[in-house]
C-alpha atoms as a PDB file:
ATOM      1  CA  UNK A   1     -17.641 -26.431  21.511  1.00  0.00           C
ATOM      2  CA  UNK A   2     -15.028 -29.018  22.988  1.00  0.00           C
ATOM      3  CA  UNK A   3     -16.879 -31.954  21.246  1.00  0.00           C
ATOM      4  CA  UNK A   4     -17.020 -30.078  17.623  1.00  0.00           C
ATOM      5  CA  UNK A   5     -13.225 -28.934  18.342  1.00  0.00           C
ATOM      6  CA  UNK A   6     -12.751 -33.008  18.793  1.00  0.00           C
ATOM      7  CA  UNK A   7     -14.861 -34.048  15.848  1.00  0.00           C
ATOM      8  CA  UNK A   8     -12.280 -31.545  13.646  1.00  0.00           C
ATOM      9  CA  UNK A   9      -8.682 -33.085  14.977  1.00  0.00           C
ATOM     10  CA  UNK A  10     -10.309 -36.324  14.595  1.00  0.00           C
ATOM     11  CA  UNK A  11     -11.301 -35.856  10.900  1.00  0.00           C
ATOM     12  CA  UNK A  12      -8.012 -34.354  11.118  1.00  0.00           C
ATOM     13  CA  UNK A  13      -6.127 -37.198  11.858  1.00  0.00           C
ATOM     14  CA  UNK A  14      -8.628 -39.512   9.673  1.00  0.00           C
ATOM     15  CA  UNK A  15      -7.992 -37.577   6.538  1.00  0.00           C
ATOM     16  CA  UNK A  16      -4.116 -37.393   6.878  1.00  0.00           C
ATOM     17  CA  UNK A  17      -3.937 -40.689   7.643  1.00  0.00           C
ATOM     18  CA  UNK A  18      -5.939 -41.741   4.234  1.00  0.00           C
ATOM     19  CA  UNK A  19      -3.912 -39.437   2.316  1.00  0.00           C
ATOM     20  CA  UNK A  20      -0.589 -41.076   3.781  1.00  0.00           C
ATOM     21  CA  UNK A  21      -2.032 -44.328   2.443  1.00  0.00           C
ATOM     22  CA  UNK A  22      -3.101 -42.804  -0.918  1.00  0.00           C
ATOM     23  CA  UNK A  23       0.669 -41.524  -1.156  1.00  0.00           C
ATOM     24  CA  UNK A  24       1.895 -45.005  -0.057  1.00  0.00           C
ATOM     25  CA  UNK A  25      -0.461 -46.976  -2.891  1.00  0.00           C
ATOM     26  CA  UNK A  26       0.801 -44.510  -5.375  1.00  0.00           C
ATOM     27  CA  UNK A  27       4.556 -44.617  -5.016  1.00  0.00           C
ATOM     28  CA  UNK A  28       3.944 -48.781  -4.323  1.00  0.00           C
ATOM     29  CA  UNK A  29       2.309 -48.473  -7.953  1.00  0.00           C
ATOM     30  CA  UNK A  30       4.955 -46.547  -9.380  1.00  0.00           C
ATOM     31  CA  UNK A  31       7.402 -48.586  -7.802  1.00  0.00           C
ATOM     32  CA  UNK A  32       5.148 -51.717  -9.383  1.00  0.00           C
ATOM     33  CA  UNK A  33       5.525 -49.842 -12.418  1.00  0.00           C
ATOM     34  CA  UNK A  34       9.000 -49.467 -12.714  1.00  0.00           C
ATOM     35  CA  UNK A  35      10.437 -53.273 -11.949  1.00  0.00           C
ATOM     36  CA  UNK A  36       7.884 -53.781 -14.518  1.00  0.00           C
ATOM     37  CA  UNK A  37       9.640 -52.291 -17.458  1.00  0.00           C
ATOM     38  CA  UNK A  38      13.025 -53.008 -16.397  1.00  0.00           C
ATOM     39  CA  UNK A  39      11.686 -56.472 -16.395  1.00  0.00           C
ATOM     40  CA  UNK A  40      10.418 -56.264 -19.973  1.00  0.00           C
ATOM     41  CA  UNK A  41      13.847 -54.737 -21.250  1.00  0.00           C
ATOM     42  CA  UNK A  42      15.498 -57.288 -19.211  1.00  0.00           C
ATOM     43  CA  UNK A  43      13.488 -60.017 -21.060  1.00  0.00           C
ATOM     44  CA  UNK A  44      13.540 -61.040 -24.744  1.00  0.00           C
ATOM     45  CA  UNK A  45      11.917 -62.994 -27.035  1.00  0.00           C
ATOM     46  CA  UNK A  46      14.289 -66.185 -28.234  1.00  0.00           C
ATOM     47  CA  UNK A  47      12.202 -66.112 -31.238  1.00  0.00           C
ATOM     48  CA  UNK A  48      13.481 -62.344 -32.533  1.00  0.00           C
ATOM     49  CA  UNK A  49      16.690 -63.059 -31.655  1.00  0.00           C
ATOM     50  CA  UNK A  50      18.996 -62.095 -34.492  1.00  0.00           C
ATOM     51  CA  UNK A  51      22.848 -62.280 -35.052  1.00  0.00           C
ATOM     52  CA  UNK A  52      25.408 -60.504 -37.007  1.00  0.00           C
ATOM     53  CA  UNK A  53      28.580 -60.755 -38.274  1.00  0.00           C
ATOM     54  CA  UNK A  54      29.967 -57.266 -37.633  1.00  0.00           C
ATOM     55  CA  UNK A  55      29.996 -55.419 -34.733  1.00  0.00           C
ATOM     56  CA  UNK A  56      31.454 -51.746 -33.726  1.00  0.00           C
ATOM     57  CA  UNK A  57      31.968 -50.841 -29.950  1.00  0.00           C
ATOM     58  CA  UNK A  58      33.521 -47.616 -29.973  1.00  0.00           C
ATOM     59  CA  UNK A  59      36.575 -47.190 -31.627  1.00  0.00           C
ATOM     60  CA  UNK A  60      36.956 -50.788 -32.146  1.00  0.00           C
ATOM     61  CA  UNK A  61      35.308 -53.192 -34.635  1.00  0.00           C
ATOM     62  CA  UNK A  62      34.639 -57.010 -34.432  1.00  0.00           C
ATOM     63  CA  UNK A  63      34.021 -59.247 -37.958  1.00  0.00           C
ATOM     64  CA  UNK A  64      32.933 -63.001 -37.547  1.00  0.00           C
ATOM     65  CA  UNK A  65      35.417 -64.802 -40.616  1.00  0.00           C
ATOM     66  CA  UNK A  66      33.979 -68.249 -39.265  1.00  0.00           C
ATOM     67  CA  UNK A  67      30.671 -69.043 -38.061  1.00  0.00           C
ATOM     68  CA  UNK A  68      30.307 -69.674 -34.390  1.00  0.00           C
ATOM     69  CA  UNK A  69      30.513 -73.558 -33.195  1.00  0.00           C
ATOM     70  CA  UNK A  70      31.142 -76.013 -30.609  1.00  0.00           C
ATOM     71  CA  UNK A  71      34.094 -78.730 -30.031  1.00  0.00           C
ATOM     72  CA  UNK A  72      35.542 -80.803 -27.973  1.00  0.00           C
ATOM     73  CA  UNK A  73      39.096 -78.956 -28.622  1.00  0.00           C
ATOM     74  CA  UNK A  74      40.357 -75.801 -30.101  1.00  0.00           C
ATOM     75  CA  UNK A  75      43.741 -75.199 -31.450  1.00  0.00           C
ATOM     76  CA  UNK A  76      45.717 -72.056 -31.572  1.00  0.00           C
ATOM     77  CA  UNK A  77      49.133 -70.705 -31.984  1.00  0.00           C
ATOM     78  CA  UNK A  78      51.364 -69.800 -28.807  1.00  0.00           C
ATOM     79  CA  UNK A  79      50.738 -66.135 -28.048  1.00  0.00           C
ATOM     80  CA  UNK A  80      54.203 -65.385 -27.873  1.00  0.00           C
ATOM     81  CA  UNK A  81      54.788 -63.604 -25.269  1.00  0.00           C
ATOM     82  CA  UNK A  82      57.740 -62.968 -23.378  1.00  0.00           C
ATOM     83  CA  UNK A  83      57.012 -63.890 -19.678  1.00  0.00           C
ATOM     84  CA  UNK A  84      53.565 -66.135 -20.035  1.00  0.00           C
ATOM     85  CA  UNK A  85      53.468 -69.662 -22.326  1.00  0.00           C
ATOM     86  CA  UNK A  86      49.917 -70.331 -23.275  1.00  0.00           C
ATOM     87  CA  UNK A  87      48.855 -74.270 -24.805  1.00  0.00           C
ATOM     88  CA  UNK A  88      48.594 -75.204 -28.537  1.00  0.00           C
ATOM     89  CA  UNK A  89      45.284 -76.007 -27.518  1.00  0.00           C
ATOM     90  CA  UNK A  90      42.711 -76.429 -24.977  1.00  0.00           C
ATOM     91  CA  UNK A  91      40.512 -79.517 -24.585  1.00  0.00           C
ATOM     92  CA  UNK A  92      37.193 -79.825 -22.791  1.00  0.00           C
ATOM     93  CA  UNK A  93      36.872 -81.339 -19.661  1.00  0.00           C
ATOM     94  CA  UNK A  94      33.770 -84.103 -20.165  1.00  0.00           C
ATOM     95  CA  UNK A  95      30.252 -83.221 -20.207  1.00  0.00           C
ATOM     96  CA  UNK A  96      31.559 -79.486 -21.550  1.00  0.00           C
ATOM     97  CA  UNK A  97      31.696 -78.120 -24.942  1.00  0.00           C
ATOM     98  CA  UNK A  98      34.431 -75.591 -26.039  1.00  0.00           C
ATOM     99  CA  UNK A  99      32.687 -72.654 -28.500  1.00  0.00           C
ATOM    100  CA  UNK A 100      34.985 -70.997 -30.694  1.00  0.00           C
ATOM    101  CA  UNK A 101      34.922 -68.826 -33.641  1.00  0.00           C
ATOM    102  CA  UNK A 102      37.539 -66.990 -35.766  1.00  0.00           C
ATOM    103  CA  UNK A 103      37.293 -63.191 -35.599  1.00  0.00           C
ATOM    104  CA  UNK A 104      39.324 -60.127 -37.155  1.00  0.00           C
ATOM    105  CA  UNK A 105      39.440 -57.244 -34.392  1.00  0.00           C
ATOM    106  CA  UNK A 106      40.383 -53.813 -35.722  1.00  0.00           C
ATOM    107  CA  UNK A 107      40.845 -50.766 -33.285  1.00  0.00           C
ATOM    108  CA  UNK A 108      41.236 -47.288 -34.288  1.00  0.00           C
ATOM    109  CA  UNK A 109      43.380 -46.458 -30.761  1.00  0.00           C
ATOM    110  CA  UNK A 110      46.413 -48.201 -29.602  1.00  0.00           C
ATOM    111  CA  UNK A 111      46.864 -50.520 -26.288  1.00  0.00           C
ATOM    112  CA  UNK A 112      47.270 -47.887 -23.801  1.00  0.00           C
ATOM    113  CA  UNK A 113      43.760 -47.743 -22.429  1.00  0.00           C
ATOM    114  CA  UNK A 114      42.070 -50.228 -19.644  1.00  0.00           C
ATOM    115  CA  UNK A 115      39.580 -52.906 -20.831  1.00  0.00           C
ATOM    116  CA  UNK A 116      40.988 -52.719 -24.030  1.00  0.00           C
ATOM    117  CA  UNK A 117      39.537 -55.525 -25.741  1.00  0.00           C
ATOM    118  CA  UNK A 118      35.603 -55.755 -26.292  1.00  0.00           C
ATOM    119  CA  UNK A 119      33.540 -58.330 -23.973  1.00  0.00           C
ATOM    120  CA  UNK A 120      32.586 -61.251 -25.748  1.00  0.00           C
ATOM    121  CA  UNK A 121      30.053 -61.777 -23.599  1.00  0.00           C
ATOM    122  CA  UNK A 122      27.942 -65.473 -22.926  1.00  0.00           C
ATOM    123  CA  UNK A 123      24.679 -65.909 -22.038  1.00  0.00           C
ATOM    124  CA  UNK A 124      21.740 -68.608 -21.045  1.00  0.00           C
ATOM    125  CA  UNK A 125      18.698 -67.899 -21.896  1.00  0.00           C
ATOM    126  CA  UNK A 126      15.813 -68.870 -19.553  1.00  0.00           C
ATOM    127  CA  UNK A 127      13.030 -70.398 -22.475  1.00  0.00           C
ATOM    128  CA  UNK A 128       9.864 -70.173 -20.171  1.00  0.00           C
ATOM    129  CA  UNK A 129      10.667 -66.465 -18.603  1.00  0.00           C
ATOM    130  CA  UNK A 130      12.639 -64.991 -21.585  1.00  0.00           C
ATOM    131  CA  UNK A 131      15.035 -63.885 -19.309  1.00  0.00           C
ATOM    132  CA  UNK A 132      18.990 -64.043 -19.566  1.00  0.00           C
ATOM    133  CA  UNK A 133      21.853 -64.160 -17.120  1.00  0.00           C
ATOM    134  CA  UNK A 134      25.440 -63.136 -17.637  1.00  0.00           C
ATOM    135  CA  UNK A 135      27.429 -66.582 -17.106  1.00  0.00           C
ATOM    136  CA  UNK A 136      31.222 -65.706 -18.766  1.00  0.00           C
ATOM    137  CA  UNK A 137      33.492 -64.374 -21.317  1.00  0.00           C
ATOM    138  CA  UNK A 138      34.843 -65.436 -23.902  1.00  0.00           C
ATOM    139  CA  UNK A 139      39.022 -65.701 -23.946  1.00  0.00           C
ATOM    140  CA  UNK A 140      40.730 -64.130 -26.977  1.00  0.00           C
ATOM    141  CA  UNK A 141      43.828 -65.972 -28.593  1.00  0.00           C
ATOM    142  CA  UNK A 142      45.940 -65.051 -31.558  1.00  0.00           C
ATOM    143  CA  UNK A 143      45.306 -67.481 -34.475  1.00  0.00           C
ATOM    144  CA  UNK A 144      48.814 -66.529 -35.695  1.00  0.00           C
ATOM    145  CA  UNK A 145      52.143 -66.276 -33.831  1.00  0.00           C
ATOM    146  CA  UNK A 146      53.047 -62.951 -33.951  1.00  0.00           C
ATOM    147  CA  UNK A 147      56.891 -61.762 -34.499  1.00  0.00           C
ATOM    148  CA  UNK A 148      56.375 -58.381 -33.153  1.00  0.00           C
ATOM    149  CA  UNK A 149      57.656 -57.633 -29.824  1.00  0.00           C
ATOM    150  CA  UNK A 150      54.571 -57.788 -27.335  1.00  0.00           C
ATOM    151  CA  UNK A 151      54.549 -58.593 -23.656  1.00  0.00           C
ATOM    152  CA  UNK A 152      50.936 -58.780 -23.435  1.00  0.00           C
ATOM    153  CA  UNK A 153      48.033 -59.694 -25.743  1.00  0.00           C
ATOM    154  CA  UNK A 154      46.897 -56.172 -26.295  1.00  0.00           C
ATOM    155  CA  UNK A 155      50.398 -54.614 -27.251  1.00  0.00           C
ATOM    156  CA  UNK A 156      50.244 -55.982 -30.466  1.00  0.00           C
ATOM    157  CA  UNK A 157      47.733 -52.770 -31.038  1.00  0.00           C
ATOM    158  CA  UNK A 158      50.629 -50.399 -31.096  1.00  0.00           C
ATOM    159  CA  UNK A 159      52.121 -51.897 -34.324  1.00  0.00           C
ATOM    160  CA  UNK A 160      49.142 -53.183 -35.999  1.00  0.00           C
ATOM    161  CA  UNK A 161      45.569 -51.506 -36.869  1.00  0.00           C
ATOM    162  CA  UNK A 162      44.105 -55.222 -37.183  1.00  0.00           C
ATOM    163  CA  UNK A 163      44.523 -58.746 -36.189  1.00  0.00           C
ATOM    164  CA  UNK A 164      42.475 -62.361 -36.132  1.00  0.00           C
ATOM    165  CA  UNK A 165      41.827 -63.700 -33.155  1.00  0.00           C
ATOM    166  CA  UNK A 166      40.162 -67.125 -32.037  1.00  0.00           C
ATOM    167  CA  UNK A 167      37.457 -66.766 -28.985  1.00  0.00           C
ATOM    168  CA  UNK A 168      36.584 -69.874 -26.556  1.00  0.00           C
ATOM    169  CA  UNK A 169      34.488 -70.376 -23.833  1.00  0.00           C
ATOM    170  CA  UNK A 170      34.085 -74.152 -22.402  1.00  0.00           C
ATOM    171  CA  UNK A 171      30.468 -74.255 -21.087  1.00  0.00           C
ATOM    172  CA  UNK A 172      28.485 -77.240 -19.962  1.00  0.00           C
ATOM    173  CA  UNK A 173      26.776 -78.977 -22.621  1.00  0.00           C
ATOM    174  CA  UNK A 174      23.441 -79.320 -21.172  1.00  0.00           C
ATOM    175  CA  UNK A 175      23.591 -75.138 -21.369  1.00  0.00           C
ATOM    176  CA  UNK A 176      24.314 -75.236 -24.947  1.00  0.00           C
ATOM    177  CA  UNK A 177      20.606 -74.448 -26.282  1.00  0.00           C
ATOM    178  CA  UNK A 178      20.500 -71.602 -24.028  1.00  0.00           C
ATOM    179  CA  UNK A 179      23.235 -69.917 -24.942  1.00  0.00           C
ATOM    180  CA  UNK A 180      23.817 -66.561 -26.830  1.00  0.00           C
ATOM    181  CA  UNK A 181      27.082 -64.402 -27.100  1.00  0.00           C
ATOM    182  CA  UNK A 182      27.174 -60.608 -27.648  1.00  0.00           C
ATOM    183  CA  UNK A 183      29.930 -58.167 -27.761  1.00  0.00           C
ATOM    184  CA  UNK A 184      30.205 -54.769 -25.137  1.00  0.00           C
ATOM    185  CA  UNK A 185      32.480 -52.630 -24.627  1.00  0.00           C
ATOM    186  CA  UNK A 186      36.024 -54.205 -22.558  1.00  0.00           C
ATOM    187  CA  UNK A 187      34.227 -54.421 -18.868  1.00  0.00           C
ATOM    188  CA  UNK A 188      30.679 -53.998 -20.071  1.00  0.00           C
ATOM    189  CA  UNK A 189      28.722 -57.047 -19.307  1.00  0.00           C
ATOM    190  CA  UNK A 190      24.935 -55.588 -20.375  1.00  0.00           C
ATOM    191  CA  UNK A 191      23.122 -57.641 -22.755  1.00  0.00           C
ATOM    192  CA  UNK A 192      23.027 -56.191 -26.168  1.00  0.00           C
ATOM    193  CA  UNK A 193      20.156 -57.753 -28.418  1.00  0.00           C
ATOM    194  CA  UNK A 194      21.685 -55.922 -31.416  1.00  0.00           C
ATOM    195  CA  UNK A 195      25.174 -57.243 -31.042  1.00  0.00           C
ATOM    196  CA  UNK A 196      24.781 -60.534 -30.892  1.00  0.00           C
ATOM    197  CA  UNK A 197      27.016 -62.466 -32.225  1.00  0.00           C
ATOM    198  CA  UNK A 198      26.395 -65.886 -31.696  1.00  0.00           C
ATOM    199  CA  UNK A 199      23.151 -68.054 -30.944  1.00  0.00           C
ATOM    200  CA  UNK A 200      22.867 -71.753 -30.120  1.00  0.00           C
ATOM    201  CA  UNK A 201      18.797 -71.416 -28.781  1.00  0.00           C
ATOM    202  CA  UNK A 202      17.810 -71.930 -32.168  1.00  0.00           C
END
């Protein structure tokens, strides 16, 4: 009787033990399963890659009025602001690029909310993974001095609906056929295939 009540705990122990391992292959596999997708969302195909000239993140709207390119320097008006003087232009150091494009940025609300202005957002593309990384932003600067009465780059929001803007971003230029530029929303730095303003992979 004592060797049959053995036998039992034994098989007992046996089968909880293989179902333990059964639970741990499954949740492995769904685990397996999981980085799997993220992975293919996270990757893209430099082929498909698309751009456009408009773009609407929330309540504010971002249209290309000169195609993206790349330069040694970049000229803009002073920003005009009270407490803060900002160069005529900026120059790249060597072995850097500057890429710049002329934008018009309208937003429905006025400047009194955080991460006000959209992310122009840059990144490489890796061309034997498909996979991009997040490397910078790019700066906003007013093509036009502005006569109204602004102590920071957003303000000018509370007077006007819309206004052109230059972005920049000096990258190295060994990174330049990597590199793609999409818009987020301000503080959002999540690739967006559809927004995608820019592409230099091509």
């Amino acid at each position: 009787m004592k060797i049959l009540l053995y036998i039992f705990i034994l098989l007992s122990i046996f089968s909880c033990s293989k179902t333990n391992i059964d639970i741990e292959k499954k949740e492995k596999s769904k685990r397996d399963s999981i980085l799997a997708i993220r992975k293919k969302e996270d990757s893209i195909t430099i082929n498909n890659l698309s751009t456009t000239k408009e773009v609407t993140v929330g309540d504010k709207t971002i249209k290309l009025i000169s195609k993206p390119k790349y330069t040694k320097e970049v000229k803009f008006e002073n920003e005009y602001l009270y407490s803060t003087t900002f160069f005529r232009k900026k120059e790249a150091e060597r072995n850097n690029v500057i890429i710049n494009f002329q934008f018009k940025l309208t937003s429905k609300s006025k400047s009194n909310t955080n991460n006000f202005f959209p992310n122009l957002n840059v990144f490489i593309v890796d061309k034997n993974s498909n996979n991009i990384k997040h490397i910078n932003e790019m700066n906003y600067q007013l093509l036009n001095k502005t006569d109204k009465p602004i102590s920071y780059l957003e303000q000018i929001f509370d007077y006007k609906e819309s206004e052109i803007f230059i972005g920049w971003v000096e990258v190295e230029e060994k990174l330049l056929d990597k590199i793609v530029i999409s818009v987020n929303k301000g503080g959002n730095r999540k690739f967006e295939k559809e927004n995608i303003v820019a592409n230099f992979t091509k």
